[in-house]
N, C-alpha and C. Protein backbone atom coordinates (compact mmCIF):
# COMPACT_ATOMS: atom_id res chain seq x y z
N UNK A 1 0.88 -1.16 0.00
CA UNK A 1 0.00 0.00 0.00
C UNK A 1 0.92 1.22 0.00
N UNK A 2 0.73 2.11 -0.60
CA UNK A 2 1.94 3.08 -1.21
C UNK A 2 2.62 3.43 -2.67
N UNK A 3 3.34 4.19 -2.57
CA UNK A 3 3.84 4.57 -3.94
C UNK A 3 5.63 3.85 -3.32
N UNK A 4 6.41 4.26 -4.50
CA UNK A 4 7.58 3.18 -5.02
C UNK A 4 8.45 4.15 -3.39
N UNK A 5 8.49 5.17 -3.64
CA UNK A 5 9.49 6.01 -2.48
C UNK A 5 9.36 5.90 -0.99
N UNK A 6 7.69 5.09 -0.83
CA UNK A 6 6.94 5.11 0.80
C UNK A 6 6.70 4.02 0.33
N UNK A 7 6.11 2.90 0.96
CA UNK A 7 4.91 2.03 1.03
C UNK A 7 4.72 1.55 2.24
N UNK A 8 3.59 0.57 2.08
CA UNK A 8 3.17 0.27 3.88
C UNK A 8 3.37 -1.46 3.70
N UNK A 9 3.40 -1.79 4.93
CA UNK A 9 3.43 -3.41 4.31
C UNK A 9 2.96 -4.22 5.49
N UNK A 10 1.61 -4.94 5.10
CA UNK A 10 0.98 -5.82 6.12
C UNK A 10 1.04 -6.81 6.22
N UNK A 11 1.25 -7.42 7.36
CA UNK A 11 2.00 -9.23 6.88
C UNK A 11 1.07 -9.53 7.97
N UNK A 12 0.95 -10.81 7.47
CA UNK A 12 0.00 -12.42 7.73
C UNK A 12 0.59 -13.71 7.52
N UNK A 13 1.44 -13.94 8.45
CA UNK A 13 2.52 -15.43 7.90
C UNK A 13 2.17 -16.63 9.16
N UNK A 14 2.16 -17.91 8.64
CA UNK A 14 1.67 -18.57 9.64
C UNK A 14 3.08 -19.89 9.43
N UNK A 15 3.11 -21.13 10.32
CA UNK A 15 3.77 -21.91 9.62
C UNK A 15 3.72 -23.43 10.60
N UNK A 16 3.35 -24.80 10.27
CA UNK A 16 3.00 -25.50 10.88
C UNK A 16 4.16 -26.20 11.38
N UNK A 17 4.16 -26.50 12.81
CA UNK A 17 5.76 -27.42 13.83
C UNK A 17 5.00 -28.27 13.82
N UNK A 18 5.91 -29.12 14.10
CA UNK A 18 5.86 -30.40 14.71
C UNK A 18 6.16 -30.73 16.13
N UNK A 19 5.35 -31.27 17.13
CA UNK A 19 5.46 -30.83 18.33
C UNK A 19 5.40 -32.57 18.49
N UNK A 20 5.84 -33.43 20.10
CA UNK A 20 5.60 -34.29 20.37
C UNK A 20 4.51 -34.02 21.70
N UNK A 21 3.61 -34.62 21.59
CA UNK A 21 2.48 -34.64 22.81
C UNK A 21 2.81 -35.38 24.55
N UNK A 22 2.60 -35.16 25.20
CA UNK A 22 3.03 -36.57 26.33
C UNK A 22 2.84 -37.78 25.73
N UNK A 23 1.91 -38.30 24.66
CA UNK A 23 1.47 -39.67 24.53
C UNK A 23 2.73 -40.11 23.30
N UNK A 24 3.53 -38.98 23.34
CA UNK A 24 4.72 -39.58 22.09
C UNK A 24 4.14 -39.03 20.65
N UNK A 25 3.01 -38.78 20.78
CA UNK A 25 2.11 -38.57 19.41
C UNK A 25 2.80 -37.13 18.43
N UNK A 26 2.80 -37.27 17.36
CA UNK A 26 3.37 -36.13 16.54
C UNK A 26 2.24 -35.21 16.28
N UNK A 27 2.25 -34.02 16.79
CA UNK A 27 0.79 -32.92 16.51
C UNK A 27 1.42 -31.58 16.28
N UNK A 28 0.47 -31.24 15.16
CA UNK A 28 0.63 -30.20 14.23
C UNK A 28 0.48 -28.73 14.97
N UNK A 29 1.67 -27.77 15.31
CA UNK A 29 1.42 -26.59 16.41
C UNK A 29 1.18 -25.93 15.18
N UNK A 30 0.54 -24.80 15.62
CA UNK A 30 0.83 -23.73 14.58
C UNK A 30 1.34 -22.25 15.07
N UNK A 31 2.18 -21.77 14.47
CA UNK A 31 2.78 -20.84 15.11
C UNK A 31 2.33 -19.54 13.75
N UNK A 32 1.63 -18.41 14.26
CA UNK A 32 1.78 -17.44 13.53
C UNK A 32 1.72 -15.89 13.84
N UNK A 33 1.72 -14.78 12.40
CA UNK A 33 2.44 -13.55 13.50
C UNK A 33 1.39 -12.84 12.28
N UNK A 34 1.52 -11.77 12.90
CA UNK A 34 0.96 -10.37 12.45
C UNK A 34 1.35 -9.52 12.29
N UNK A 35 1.39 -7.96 11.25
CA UNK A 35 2.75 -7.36 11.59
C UNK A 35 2.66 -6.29 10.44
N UNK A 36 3.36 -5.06 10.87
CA UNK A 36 3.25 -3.75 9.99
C UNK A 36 4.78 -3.63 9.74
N UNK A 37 5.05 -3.19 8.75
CA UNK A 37 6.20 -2.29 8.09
C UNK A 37 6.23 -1.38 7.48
N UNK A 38 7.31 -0.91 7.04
CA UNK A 38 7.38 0.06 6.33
C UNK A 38 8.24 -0.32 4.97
N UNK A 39 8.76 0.55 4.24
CA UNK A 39 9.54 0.29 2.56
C UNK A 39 9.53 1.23 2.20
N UNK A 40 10.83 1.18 1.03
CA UNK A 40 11.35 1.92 -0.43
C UNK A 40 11.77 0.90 -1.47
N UNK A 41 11.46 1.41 -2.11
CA UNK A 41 11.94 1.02 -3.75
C UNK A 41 13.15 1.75 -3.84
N UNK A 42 14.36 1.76 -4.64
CA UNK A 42 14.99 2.12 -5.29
C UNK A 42 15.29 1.88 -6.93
N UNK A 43 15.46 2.60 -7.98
CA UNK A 43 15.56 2.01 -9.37
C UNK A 43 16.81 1.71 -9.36
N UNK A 44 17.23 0.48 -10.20
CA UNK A 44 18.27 0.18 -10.19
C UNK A 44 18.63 0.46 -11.95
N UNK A 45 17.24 -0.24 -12.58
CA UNK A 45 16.97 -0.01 -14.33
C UNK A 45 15.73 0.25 -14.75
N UNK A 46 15.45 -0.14 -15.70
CA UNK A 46 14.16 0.22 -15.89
C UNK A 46 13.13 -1.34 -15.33
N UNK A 47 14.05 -2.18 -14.93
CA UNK A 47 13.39 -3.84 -15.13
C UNK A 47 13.47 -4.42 -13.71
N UNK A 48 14.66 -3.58 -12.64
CA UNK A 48 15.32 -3.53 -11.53
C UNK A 48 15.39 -3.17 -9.93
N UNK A 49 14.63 -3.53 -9.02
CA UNK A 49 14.71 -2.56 -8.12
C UNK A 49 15.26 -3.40 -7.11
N UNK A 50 16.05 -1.92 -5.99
CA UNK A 50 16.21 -2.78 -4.55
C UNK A 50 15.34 -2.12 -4.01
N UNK A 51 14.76 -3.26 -3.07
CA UNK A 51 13.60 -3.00 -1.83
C UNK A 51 14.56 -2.93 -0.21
N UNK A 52 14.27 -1.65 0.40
CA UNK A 52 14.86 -1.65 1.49
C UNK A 52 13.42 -2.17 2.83
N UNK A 53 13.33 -3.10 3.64
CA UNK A 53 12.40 -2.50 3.71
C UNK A 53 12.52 -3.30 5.78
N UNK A 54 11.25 -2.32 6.47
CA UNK A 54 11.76 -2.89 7.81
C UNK A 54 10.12 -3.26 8.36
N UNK A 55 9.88 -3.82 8.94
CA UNK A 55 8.94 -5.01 9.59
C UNK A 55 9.30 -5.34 11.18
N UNK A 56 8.07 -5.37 11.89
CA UNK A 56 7.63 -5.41 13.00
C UNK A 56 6.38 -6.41 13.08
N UNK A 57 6.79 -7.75 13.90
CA UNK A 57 5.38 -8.80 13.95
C UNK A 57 5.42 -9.03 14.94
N UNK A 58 4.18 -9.50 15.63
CA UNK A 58 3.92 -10.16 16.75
C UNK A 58 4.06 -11.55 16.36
N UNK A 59 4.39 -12.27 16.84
CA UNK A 59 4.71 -13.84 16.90
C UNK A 59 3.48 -14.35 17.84
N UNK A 60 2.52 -15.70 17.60
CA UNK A 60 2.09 -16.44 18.67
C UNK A 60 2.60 -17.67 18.02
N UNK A 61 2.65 -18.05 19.25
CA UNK A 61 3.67 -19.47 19.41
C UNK A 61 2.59 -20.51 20.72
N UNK A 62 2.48 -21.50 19.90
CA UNK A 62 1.43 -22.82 20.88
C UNK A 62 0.27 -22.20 21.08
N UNK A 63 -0.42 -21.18 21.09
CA UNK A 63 -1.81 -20.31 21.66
C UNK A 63 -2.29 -19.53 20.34
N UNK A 64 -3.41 -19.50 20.53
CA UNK A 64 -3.88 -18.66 19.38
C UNK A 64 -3.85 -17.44 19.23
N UNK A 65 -3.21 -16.82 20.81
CA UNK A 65 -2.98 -15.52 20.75
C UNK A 65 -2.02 -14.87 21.64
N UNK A 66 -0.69 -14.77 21.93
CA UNK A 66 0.61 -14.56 22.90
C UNK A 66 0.12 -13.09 23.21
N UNK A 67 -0.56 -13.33 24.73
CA UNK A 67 -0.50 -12.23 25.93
C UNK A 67 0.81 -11.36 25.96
N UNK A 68 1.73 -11.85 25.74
CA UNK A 68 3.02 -11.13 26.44
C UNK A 68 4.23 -10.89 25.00
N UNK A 69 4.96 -10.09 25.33
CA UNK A 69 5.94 -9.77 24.39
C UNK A 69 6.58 -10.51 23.45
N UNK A 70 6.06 -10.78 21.99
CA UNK A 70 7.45 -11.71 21.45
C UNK A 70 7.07 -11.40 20.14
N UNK A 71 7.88 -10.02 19.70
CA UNK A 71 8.07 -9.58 18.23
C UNK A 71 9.50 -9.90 17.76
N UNK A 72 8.99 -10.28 16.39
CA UNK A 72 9.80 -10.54 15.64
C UNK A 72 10.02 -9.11 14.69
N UNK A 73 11.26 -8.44 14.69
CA UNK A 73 11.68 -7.13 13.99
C UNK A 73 12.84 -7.88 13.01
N UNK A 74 12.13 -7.52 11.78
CA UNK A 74 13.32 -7.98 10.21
C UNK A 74 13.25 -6.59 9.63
N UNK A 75 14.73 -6.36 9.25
CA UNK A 75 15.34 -5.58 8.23
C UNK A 75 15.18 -6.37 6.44
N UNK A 76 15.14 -6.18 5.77
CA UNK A 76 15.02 -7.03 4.15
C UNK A 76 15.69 -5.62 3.52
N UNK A 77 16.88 -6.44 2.28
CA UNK A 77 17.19 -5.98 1.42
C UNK A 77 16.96 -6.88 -0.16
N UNK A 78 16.40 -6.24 -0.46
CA UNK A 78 15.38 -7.15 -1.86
C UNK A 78 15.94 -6.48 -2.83
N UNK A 79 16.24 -7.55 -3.76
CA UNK A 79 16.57 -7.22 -5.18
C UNK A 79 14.99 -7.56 -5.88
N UNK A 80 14.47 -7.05 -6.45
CA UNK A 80 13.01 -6.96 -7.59
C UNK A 80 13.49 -6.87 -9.15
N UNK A 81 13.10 -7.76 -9.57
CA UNK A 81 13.64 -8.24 -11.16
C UNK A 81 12.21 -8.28 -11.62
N UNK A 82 11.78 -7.46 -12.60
CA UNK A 82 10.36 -7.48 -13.45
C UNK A 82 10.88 -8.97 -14.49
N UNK A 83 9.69 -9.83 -14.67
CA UNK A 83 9.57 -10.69 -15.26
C UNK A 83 8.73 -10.93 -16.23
N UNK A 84 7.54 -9.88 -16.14
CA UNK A 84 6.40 -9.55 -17.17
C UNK A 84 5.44 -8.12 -16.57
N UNK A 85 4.55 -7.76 -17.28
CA UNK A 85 3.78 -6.09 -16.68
C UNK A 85 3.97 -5.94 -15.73
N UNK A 86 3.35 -6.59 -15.06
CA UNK A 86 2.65 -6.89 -13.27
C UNK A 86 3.22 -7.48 -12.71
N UNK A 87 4.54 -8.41 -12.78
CA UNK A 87 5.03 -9.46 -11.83
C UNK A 87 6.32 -9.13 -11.98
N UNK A 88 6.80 -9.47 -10.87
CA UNK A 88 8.62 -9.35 -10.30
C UNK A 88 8.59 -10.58 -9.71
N UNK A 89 9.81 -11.23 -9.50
CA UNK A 89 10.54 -11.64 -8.52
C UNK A 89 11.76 -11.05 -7.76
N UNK A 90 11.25 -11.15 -6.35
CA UNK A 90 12.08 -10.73 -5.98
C UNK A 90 13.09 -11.45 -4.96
N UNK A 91 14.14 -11.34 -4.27
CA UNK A 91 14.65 -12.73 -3.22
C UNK A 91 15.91 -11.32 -2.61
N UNK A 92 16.69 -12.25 -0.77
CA UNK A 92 17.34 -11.04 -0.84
C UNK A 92 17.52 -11.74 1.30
N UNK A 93 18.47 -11.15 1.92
CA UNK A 93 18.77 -11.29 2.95
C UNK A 93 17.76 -10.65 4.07
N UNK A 94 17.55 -11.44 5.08
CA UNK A 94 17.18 -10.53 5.96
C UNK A 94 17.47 -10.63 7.32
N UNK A 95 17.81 -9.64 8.01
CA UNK A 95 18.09 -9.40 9.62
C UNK A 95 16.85 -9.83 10.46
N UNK A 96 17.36 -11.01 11.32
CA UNK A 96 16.12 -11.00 12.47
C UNK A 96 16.29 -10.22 13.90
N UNK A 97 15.84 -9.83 14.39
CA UNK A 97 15.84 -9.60 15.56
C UNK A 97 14.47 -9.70 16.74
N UNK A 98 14.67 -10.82 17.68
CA UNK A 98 13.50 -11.78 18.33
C UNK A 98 13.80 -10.70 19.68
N UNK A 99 12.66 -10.14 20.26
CA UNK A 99 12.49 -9.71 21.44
C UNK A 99 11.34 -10.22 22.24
N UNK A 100 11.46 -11.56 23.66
CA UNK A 100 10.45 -12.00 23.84
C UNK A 100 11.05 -11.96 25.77
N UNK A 101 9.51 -12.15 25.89
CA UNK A 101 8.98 -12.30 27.27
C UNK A 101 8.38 -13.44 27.35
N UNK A 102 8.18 -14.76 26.48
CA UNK A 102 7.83 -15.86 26.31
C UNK A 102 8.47 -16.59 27.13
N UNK A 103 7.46 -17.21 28.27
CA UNK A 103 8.51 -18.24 29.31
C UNK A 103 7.76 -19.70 28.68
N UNK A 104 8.71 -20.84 28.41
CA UNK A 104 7.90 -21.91 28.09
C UNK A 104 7.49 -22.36 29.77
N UNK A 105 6.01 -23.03 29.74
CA UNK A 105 6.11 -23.85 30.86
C UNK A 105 6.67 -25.60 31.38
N UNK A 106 6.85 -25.60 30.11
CA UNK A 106 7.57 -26.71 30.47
C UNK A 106 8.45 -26.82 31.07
N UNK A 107 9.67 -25.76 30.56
CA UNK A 107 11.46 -25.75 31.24
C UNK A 107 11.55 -24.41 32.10
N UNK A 108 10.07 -23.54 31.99
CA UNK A 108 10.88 -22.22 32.67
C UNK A 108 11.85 -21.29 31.78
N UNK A 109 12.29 -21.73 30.64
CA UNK A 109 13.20 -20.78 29.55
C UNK A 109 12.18 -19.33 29.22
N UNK A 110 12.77 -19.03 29.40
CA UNK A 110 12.34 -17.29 28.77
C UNK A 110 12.84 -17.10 27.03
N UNK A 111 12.12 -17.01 26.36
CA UNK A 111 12.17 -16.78 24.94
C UNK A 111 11.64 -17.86 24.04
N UNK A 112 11.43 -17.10 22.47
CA UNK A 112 10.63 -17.70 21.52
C UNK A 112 11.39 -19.08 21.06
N UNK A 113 10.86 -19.93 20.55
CA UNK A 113 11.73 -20.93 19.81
C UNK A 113 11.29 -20.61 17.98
N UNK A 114 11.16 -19.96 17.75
CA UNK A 114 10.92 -19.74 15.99
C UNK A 114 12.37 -20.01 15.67
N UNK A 115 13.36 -18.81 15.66
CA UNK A 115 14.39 -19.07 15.31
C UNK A 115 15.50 -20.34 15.16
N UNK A 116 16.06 -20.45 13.93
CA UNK A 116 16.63 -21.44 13.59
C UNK A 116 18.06 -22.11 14.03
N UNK A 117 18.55 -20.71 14.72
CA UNK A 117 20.10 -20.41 15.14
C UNK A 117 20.01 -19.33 15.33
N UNK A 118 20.78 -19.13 16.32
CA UNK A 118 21.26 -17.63 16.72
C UNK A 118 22.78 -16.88 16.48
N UNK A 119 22.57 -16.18 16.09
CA UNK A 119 24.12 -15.45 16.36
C UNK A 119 24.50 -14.64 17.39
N UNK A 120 23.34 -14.25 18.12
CA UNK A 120 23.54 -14.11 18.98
C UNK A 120 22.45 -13.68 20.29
N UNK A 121 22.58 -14.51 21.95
CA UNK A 121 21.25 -14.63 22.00
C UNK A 121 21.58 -13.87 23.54
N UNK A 122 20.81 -13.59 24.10
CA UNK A 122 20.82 -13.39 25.67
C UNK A 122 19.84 -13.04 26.18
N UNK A 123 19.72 -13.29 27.70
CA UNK A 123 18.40 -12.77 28.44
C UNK A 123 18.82 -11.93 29.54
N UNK A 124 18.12 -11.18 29.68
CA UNK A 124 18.42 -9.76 30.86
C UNK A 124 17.00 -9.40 31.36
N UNK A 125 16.84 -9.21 32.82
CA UNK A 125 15.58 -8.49 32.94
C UNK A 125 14.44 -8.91 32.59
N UNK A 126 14.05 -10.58 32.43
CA UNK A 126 12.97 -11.40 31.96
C UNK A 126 12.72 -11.38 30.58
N UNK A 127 13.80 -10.72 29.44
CA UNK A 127 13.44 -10.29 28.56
C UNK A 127 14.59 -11.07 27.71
N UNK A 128 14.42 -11.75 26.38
CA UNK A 128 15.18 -12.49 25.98
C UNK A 128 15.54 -12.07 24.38
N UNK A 129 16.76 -11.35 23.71
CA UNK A 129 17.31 -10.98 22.70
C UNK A 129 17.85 -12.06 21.94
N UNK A 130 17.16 -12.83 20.62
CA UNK A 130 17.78 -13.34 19.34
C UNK A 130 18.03 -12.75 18.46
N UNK A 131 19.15 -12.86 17.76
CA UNK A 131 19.70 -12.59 16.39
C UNK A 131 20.04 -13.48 15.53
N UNK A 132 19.76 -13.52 14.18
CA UNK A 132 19.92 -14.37 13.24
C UNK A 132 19.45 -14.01 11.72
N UNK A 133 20.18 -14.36 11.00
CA UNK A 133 20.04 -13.72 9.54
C UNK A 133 19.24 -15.12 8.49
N UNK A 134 18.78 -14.56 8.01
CA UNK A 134 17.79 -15.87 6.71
C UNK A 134 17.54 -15.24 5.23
N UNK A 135 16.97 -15.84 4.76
CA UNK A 135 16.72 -15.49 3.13
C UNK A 135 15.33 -15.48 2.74
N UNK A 136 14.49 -14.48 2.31
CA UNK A 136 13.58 -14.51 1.68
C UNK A 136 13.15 -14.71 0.17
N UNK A 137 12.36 -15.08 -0.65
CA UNK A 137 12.30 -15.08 -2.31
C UNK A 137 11.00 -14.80 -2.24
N UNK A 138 10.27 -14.56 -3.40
CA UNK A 138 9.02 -14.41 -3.93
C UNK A 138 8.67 -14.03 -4.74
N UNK A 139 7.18 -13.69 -5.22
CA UNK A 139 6.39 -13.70 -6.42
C UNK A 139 5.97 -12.22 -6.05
N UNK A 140 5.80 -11.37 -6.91
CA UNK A 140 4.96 -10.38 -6.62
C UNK A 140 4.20 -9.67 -7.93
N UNK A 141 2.61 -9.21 -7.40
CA UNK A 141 2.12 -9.19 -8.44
C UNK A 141 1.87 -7.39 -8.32
């Protein structure tokens, strides 16, 4: 929502774990987030763009709706390659940064488990800091 210099950006991402139950049983969690950003375009050609762009989600994790702190904040640097009128692909790095107040009850740990690896993680003050970098791609119409 926006023009190429501003835009707005609303995200809706969900994604199904695999959890083990007490009975050993394999059951389907679903973990998903909600979430506003912001963006720029830059021209690179006429066919070309980089997308700078920064994002703010709420994460729920095991519940259909997480009471307490656990956003997920990504930086994205997108390369956008036009492929026909209306459609690009685009793909490109992005910065995570996990800020949670998520205590599991199982172990008592403070923080989210989304992340894949950390580069770097710590907890201070009930409050638990991940870092970790990943890759996005896509279709856009």
């Amino acid at each position: 929502i926006g023009v190429k210099r501003f835009y707005n950006i609303l995200y809706l991402g969900g994604r199904l774990d695999d959890e083990a139950n007490p009975d050993r049983e394999s059951v389907n969690i679903l973990t998903w987030g909600l979430g506003y950003g912001i963006g720029t375009a830059i021209t690179l050609s006429p066919r070309m763009l980089i997308n700078l762009e920064a994002l703010a989600i709420h994460v729920n994790e095991k519940e259909e709706w997480t009471n307490t702190l656990n956003l997920l904040n990504q930086f994205r640097i997108l390369i956008d390659g036009k492929i026909g009128r209306y459609t690009s692909l685009f793909a490109g790095p992005v910065g995570n940064l996990m800020i949670s107040r998520l205590v599991d009850p199982d172990n008592g740990e403070i923080g989210s488990a989304i992340a894949p690896y950390q580069l770097y993680e710590e907890t201070r003050n009930g409050t638990n800091t991940q870092m970790w970098v990943g890759f996005t791609a896509g279709l856009r119409f």
